[in-house]
N, C-alpha and C. Protein backbone atom coordinates (compact mmCIF):
# COMPACT_ATOMS: atom_id res chain seq x y z
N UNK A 1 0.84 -1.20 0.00
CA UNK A 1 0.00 0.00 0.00
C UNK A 1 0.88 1.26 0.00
N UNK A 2 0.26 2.11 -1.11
CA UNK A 2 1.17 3.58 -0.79
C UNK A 2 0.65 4.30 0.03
N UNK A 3 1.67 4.53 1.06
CA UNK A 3 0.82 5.81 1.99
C UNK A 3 1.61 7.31 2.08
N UNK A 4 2.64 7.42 1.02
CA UNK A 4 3.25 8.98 1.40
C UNK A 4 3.79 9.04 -0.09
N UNK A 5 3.95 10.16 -0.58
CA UNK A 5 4.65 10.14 -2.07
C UNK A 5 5.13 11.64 -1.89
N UNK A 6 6.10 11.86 -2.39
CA UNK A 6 7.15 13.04 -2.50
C UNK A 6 7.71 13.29 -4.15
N UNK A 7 6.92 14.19 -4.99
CA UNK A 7 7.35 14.63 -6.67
C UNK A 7 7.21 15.67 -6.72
N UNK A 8 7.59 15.77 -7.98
CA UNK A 8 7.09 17.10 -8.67
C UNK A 8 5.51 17.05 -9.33
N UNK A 9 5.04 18.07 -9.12
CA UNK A 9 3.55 18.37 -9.67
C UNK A 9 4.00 18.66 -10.98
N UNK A 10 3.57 18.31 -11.88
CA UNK A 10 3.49 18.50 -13.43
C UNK A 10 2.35 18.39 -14.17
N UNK A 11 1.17 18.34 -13.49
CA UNK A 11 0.04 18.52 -14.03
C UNK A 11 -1.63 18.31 -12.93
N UNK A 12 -2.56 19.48 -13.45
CA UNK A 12 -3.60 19.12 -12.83
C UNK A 12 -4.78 18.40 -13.67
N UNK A 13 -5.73 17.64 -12.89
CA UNK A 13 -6.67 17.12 -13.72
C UNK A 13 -8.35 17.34 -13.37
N UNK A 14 -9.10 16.95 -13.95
CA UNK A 14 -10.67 17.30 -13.36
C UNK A 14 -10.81 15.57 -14.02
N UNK A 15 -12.30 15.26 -13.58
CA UNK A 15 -13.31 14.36 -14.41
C UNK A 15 -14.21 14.59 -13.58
N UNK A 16 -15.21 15.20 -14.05
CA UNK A 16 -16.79 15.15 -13.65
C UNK A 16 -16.48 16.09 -12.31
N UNK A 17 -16.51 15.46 -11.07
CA UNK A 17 -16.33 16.82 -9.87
C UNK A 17 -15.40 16.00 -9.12
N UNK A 18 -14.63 15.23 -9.64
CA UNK A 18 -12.76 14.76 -9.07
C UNK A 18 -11.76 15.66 -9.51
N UNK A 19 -11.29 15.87 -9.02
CA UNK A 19 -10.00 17.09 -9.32
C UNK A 19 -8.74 16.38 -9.14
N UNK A 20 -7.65 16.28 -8.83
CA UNK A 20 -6.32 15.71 -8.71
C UNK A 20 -5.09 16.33 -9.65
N UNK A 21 -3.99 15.76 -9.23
CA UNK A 21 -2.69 16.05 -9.75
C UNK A 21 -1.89 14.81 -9.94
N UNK A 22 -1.11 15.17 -11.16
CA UNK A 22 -0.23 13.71 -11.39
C UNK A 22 1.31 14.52 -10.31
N UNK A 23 1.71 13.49 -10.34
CA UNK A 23 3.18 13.88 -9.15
C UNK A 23 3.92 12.62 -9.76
N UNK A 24 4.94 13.05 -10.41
CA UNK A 24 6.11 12.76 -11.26
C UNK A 24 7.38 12.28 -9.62
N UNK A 25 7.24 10.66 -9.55
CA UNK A 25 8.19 10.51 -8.42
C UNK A 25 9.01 9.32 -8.97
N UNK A 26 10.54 9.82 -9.27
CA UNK A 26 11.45 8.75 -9.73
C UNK A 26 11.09 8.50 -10.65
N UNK A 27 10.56 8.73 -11.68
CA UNK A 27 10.12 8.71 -13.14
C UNK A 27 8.50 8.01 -12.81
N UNK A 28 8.02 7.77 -12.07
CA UNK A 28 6.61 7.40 -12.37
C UNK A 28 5.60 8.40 -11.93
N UNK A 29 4.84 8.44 -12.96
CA UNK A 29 3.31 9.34 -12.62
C UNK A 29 2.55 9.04 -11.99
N UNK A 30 2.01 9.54 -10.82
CA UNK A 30 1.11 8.76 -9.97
C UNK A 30 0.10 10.09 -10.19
N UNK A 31 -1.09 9.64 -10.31
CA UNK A 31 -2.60 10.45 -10.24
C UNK A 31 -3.18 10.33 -9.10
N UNK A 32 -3.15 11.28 -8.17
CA UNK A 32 -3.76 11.36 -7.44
C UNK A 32 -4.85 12.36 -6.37
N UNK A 33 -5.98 12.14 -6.78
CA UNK A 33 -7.00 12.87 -5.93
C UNK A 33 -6.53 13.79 -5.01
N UNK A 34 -6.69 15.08 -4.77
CA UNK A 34 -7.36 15.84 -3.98
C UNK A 34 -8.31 16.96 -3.87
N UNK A 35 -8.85 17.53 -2.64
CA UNK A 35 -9.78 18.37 -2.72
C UNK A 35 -9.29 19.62 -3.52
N UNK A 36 -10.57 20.00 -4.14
CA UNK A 36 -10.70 21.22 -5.09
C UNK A 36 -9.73 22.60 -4.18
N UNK A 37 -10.14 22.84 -2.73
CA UNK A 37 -9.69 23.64 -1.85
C UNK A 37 -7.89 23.52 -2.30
N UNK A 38 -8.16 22.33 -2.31
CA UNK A 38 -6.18 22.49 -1.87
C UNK A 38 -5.74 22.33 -3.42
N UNK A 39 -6.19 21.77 -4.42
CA UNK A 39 -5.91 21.90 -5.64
C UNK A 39 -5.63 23.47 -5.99
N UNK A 40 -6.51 24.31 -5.73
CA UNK A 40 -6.75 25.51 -5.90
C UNK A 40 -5.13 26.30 -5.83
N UNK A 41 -4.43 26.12 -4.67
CA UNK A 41 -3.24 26.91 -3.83
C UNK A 41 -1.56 26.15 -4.27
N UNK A 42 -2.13 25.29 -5.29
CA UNK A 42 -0.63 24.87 -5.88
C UNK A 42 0.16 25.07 -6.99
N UNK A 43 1.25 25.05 -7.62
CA UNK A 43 1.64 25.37 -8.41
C UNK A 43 2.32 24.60 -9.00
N UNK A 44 2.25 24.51 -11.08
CA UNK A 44 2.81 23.59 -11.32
C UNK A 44 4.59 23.61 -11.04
N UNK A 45 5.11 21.90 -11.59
CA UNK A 45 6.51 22.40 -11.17
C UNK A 45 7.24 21.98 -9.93
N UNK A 46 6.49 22.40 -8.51
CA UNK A 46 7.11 22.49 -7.81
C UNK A 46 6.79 21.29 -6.78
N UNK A 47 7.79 20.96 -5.81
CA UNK A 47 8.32 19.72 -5.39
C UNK A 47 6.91 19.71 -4.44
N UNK A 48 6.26 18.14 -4.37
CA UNK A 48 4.97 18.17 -3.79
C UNK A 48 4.91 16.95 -2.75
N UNK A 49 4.59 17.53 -1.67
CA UNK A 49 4.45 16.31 -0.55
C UNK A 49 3.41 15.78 -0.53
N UNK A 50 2.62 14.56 -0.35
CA UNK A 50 1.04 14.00 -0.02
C UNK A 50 1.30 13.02 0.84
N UNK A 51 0.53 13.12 2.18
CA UNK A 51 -0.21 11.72 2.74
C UNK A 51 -1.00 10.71 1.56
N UNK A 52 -0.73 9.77 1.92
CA UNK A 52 -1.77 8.85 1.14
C UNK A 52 -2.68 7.90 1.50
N UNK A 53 -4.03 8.49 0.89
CA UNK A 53 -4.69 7.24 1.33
C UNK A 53 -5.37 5.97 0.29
N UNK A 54 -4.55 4.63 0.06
CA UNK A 54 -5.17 4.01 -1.30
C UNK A 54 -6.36 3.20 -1.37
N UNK A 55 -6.96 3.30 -2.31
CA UNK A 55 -8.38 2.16 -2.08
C UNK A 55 -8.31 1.03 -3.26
N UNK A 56 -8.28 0.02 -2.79
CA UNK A 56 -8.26 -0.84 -4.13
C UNK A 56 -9.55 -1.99 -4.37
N UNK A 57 -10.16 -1.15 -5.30
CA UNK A 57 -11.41 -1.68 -5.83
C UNK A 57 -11.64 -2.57 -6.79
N UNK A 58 -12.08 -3.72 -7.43
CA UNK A 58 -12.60 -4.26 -7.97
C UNK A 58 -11.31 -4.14 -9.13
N UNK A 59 -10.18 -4.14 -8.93
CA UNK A 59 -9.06 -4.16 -9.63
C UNK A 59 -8.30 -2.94 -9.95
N UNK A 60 -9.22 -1.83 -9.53
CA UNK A 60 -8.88 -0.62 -9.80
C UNK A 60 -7.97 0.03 -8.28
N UNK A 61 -7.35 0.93 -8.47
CA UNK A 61 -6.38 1.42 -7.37
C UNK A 61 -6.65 2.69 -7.49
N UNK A 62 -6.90 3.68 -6.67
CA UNK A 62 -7.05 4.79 -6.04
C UNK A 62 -6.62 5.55 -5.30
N UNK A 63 -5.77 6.98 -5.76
CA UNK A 63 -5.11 7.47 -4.63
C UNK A 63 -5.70 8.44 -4.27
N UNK A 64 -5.57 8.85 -2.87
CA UNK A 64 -6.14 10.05 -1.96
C UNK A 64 -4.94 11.16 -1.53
N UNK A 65 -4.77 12.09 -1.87
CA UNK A 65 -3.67 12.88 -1.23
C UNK A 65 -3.97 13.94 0.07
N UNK A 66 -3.55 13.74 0.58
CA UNK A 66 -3.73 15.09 1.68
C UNK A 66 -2.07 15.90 1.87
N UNK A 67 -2.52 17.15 2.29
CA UNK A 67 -1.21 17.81 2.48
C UNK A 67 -0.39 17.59 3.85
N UNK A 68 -1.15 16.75 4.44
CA UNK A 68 -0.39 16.09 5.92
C UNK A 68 -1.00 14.83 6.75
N UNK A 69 -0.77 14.31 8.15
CA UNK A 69 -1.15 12.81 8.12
C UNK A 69 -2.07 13.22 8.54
N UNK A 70 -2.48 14.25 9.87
CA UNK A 70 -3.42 14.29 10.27
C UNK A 70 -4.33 14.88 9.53
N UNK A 71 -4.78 15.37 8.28
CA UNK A 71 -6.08 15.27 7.33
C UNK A 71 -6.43 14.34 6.97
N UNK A 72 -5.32 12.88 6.59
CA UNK A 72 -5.79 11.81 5.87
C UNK A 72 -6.18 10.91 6.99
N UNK A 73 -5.27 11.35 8.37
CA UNK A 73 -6.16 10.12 9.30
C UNK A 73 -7.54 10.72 9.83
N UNK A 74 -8.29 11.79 9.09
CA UNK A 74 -9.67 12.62 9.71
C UNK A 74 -10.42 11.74 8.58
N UNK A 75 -9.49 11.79 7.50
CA UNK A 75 -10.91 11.89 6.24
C UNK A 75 -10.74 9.70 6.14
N UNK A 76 -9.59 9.55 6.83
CA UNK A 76 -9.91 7.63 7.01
C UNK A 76 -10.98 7.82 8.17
N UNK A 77 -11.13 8.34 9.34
CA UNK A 77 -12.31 8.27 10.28
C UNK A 77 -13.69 8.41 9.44
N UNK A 78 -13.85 9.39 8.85
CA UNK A 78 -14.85 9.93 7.73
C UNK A 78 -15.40 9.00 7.57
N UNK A 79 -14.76 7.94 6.34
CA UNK A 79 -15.11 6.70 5.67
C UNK A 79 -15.09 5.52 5.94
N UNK A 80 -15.00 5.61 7.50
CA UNK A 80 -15.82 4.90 8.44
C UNK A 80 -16.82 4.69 9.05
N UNK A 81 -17.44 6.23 8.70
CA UNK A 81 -18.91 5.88 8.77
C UNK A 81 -19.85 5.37 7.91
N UNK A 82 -20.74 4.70 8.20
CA UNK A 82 -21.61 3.91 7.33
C UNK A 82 -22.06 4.80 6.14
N UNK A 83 -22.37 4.53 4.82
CA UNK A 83 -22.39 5.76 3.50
C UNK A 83 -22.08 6.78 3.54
N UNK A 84 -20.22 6.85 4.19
CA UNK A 84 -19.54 7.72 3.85
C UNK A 84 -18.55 7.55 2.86
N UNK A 85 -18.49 7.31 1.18
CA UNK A 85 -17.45 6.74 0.80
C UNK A 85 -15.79 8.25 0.88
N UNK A 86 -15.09 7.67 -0.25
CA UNK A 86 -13.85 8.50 -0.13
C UNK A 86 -14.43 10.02 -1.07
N UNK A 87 -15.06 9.80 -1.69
CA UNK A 87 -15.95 11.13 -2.50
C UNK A 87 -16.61 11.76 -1.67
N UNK A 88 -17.59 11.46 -0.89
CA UNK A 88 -18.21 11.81 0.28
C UNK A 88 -17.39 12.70 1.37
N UNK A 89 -16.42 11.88 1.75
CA UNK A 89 -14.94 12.41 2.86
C UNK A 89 -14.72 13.51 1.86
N UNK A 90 -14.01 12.79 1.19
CA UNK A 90 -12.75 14.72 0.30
C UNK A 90 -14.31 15.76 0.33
N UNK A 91 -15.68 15.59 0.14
CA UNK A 91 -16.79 16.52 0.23
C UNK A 91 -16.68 17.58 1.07
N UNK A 92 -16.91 16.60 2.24
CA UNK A 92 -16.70 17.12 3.66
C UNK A 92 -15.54 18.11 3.47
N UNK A 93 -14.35 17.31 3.44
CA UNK A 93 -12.89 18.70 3.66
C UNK A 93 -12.80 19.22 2.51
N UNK A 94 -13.56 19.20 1.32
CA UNK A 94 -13.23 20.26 0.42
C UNK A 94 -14.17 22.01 0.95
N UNK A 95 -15.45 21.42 1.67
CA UNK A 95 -16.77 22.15 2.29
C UNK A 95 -15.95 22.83 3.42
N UNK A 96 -15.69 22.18 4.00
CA UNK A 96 -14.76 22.64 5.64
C UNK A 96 -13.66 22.33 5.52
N UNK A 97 -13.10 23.56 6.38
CA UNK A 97 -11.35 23.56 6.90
C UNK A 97 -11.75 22.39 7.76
N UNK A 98 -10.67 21.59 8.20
CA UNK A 98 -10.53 20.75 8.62
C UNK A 98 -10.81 20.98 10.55
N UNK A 99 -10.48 22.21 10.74
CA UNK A 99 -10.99 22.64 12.20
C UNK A 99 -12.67 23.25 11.90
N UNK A 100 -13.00 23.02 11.22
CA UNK A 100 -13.97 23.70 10.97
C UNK A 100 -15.24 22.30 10.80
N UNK A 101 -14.98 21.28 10.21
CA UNK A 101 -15.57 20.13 10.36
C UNK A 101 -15.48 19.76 11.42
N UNK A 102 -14.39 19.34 12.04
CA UNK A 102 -14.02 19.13 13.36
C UNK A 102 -15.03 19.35 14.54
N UNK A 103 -15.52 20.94 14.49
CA UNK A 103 -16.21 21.48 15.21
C UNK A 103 -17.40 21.87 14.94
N UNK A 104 -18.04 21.23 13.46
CA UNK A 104 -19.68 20.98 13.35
C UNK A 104 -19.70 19.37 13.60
N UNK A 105 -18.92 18.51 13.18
CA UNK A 105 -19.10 17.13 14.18
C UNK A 105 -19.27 17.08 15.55
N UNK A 106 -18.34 17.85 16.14
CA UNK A 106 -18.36 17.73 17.71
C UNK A 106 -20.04 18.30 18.46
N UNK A 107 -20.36 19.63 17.73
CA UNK A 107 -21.60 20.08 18.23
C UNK A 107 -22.96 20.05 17.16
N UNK A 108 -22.89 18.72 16.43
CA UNK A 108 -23.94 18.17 16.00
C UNK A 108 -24.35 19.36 14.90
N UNK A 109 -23.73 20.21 13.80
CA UNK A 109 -24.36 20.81 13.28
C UNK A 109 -24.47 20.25 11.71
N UNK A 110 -25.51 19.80 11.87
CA UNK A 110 -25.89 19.29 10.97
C UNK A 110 -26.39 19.68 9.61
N UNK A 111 -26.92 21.12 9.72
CA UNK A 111 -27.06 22.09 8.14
C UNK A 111 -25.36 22.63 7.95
N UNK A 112 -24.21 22.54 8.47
CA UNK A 112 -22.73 22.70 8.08
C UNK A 112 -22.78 21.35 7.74
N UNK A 113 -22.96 20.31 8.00
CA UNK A 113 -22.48 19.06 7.18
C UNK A 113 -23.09 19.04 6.00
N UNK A 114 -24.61 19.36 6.33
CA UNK A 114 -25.39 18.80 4.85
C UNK A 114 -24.60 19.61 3.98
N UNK A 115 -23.89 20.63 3.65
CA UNK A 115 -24.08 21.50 2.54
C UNK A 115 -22.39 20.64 1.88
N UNK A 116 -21.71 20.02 2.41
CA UNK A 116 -21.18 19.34 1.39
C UNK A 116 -21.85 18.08 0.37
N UNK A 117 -21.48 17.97 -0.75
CA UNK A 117 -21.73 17.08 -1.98
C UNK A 117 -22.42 15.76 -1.33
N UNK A 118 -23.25 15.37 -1.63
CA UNK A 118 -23.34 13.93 -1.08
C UNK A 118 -23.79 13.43 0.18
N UNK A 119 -23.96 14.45 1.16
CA UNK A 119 -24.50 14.42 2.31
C UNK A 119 -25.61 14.96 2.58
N UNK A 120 -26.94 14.15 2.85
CA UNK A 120 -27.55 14.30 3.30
C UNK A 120 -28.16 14.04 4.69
N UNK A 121 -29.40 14.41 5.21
CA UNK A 121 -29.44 14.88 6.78
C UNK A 121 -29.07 13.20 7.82
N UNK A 122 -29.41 11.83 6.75
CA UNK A 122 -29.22 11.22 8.13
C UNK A 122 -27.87 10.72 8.17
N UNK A 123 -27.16 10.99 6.96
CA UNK A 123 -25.48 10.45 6.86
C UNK A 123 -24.91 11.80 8.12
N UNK A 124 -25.55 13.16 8.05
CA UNK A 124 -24.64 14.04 8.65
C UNK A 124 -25.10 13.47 9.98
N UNK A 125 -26.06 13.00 10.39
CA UNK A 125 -26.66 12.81 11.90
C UNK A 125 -25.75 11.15 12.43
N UNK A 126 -25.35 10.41 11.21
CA UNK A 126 -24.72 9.34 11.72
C UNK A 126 -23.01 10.27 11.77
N UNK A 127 -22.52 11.03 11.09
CA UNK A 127 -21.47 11.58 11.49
C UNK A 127 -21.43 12.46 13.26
N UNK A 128 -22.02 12.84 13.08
CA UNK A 128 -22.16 13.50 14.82
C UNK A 128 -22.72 12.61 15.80
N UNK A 129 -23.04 11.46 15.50
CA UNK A 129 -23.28 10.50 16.58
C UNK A 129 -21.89 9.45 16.79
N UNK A 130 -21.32 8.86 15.53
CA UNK A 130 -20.85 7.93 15.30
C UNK A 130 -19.31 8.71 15.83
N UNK A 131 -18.67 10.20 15.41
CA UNK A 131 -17.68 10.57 15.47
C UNK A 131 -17.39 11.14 16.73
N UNK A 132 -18.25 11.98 17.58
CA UNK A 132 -18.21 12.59 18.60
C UNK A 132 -17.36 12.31 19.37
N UNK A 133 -17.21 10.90 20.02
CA UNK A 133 -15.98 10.74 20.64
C UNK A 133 -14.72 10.95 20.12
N UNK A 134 -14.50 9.70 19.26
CA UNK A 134 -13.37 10.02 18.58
C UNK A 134 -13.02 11.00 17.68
N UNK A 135 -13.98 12.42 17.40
CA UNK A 135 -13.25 13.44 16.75
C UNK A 135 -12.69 14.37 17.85
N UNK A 136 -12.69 14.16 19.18
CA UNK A 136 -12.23 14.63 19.62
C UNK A 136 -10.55 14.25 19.72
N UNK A 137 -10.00 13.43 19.01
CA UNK A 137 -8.56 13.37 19.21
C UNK A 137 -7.49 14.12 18.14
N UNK A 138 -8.67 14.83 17.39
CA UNK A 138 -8.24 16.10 16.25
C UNK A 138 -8.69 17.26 16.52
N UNK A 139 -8.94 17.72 17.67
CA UNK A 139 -9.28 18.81 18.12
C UNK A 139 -7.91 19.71 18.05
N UNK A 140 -6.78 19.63 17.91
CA UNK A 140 -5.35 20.88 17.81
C UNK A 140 -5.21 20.61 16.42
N UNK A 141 -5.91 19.99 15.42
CA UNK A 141 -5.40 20.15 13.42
C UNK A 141 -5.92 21.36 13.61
N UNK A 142 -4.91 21.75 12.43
CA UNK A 142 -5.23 22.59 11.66
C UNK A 142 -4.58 23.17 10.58
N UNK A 143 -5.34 23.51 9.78
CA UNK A 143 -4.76 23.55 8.16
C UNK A 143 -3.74 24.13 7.91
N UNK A 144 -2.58 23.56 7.07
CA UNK A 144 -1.38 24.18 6.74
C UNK A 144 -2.41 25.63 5.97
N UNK A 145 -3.30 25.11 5.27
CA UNK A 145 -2.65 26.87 4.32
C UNK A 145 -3.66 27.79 5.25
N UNK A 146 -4.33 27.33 6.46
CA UNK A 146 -4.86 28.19 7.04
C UNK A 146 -4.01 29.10 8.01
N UNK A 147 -2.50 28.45 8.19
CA UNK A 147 -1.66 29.03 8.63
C UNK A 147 -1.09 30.25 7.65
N UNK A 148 -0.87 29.79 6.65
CA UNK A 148 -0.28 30.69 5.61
C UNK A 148 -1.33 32.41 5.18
N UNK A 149 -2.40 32.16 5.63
CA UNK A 149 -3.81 32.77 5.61
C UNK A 149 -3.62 33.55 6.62
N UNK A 150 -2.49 33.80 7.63
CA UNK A 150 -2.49 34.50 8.85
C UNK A 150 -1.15 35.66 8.02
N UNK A 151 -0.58 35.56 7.37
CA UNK A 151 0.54 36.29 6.33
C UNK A 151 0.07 36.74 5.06
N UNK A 152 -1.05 37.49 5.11
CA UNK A 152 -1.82 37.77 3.52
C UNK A 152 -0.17 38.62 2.94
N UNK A 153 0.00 39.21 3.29
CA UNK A 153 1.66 40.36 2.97
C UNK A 153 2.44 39.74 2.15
N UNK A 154 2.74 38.40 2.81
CA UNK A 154 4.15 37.81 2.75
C UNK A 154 4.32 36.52 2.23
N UNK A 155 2.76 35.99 2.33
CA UNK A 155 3.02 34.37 2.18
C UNK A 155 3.42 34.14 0.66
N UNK A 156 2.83 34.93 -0.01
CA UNK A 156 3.16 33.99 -1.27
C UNK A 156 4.55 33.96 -2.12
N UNK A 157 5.43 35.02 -1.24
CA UNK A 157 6.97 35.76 -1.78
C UNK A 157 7.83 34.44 -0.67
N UNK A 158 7.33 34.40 0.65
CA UNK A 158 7.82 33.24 1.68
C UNK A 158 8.32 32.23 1.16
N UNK A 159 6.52 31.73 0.52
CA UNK A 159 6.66 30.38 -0.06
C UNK A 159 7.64 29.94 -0.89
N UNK A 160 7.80 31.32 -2.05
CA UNK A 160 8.45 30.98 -3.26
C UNK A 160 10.02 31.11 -2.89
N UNK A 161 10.51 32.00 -1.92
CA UNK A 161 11.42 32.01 -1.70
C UNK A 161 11.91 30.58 -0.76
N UNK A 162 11.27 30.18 0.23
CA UNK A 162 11.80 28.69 0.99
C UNK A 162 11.72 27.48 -0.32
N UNK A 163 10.83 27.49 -1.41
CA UNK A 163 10.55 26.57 -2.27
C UNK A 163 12.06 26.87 -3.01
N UNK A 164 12.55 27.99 -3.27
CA UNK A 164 13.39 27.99 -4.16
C UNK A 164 15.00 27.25 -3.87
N UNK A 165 14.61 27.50 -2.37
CA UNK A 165 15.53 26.94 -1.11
C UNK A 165 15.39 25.54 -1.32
N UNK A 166 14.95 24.95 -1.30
CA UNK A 166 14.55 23.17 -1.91
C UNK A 166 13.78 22.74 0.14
N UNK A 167 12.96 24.10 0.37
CA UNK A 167 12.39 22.61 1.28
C UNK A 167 11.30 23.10 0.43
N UNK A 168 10.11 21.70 0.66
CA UNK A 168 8.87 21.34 0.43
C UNK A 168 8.02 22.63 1.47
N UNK A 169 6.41 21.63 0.40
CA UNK A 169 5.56 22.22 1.47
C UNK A 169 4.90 22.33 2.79
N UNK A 170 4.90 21.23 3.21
CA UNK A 170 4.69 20.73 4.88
C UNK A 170 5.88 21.38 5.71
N UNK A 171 7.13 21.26 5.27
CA UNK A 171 8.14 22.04 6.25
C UNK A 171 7.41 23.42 5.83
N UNK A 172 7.62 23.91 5.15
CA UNK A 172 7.25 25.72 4.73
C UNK A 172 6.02 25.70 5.70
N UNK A 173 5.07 25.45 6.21
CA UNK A 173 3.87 25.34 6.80
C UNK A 173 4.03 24.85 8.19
N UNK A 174 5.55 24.04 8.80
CA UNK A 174 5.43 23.96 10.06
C UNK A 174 6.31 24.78 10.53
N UNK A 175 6.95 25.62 9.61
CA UNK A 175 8.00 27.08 10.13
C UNK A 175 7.45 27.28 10.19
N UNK A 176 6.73 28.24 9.92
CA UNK A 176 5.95 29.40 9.55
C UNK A 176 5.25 28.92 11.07
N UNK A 177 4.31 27.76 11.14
CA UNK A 177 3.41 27.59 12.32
C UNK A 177 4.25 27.94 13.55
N UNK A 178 5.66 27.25 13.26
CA UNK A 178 6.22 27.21 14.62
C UNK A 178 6.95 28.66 15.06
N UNK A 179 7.33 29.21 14.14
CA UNK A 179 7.46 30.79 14.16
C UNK A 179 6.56 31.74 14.94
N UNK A 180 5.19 31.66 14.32
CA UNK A 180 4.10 32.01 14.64
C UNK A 180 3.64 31.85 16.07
N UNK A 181 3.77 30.57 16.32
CA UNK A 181 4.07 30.71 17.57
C UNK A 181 5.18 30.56 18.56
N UNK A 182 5.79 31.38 18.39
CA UNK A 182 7.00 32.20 19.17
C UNK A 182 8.19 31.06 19.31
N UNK A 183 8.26 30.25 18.26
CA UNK A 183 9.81 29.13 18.26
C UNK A 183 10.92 30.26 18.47
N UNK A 184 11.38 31.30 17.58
CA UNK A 184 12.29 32.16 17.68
C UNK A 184 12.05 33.40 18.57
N UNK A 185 11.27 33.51 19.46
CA UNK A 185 10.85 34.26 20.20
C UNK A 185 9.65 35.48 19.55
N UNK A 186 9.45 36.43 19.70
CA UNK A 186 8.16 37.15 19.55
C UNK A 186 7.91 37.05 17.85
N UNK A 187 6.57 36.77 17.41
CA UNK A 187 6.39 36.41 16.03
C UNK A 187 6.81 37.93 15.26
N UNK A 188 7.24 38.32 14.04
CA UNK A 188 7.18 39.13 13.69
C UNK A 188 6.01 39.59 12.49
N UNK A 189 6.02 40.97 12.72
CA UNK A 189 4.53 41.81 12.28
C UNK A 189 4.00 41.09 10.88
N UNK A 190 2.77 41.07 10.55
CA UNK A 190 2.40 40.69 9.50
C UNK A 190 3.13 41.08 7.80
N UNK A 191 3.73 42.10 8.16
CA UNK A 191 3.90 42.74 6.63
C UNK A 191 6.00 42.69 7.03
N UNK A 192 6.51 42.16 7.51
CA UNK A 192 8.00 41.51 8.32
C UNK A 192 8.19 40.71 7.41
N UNK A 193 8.72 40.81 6.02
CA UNK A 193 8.92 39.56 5.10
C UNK A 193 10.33 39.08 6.07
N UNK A 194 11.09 39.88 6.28
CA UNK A 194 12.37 39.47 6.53
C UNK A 194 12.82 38.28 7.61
N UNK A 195 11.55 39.36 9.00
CA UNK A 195 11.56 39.00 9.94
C UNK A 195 11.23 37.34 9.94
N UNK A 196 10.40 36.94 8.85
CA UNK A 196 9.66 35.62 8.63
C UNK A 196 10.55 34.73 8.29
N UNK A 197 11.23 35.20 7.17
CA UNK A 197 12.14 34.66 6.56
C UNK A 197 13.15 33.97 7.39
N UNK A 198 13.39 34.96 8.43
CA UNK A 198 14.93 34.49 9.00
C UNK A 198 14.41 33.20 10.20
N UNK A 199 13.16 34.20 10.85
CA UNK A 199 12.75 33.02 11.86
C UNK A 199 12.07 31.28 11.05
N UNK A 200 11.88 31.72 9.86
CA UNK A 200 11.73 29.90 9.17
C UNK A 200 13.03 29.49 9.04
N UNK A 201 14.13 30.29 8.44
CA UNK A 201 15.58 29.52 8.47
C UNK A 201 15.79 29.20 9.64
N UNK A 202 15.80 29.86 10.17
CA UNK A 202 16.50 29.32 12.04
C UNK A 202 15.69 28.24 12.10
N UNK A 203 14.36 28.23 11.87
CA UNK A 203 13.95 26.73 12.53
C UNK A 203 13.63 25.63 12.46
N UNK A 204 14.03 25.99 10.58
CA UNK A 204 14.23 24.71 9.57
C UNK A 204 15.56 24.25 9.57
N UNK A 205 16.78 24.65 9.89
CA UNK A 205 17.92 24.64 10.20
C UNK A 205 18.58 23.78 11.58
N UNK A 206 17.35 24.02 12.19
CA UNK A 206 17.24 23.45 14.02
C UNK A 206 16.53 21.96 14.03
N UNK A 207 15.43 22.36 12.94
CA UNK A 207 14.84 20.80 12.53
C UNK A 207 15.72 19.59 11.95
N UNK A 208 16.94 20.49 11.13
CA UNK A 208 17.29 19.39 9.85
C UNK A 208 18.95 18.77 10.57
N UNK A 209 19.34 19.75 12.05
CA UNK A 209 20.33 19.08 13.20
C UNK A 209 20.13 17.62 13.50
């Protein structure tokens, strides 16, 4: 089973309301699914991390990507509930940030579930019964690019500049988080390209010791 893949993005795809990217790893193309949300914020080209989640159907093989483990181990809980398939799940987190599902599961809101694809009222009512406990052990996720969403100024000069640096995207997203909150001591101001800059080197630098 594949569960992590590390390429280059070299292409996006649609069919019907599936979206995905091929990711070019060691010379093979792998196609793989993800939500429209996160499809949206990538660029071709550049070096691409995914969790994976595979399904192998009736001879057919299926990949799921997420941009880290803890989305793909939310959206494997997902499709554990009874007529929740993997279309259904990516629904859900394409509809909601991932803290944001999180916390219409936990308090039963059930017109925030319905309004993703595929869900209707008694699948969302078996999600807030069935998950309640155990979504509480994802109560601290939260979305890489919702981090990046806290730097409207800077993020997208950040990105390109640490990308150009050769780390990926999950490191670029746990500087920045760990910055943010005060790894190098007081975060610096929103519109601080520099300040950002230096506190992700320092603590991608401290990571890679």
């Amino acid at each position: 089973m594949i569960g992590w893949l590390q390429g280059r993005h070299v292409k996006c795809w649609t069919q019907g309301n599936r979206s995905g990217v091929l990711l070019v790893c060691s010379g093979v193309g792998y196609e793989v699914q993800v939500t429209s949300r996160y499809l949206q914020h990538l660029q071709l080209g550049n070096e691409l991390t995914l969790w994976i989640h595979q399904v192998q159907r009736e001879g057919v093989s299926s990949l799921f990507g997420f941009p880290y483990s803890q989305e793909r181990d939310l959206f494997r809980l997902l499709i554990g509930v009874s007529g929740v398939g993997p279309q259904a799940g990516l629904a859900l987190l394409h509809e909601c940030k991932p803290q944001e599902l999180i916390e219409a599961i936990s308090s039963g809101d059930l017109k925030r579930l319905c309004q993703a694809q595929g869900i209707g009222k008694r699948t969302a009512e078996r999600l807030a019964v069935d998950l309640r406990a155990p979504i509480e052990a994802f109560g601290g996720i939260e979305s890489d690019q919702s981090i990046m969403e806290r730097l409207p100024e800077v993020k997208g000069d950040l990105k390109l500049i640490l990308v150009g640096l050769g780390y990926n995207e999950p490191e670029i997203y746990r500087a920045v988080q760990a910055v943010a909150d005060g790894a190098s001591g007081s975060p610096p101001s929103g519109d601080d390209q520099d300040g950002w800059l230096r506190g992700c080197l320092q603590w991608l630098s401290s990571e890679s010791i």
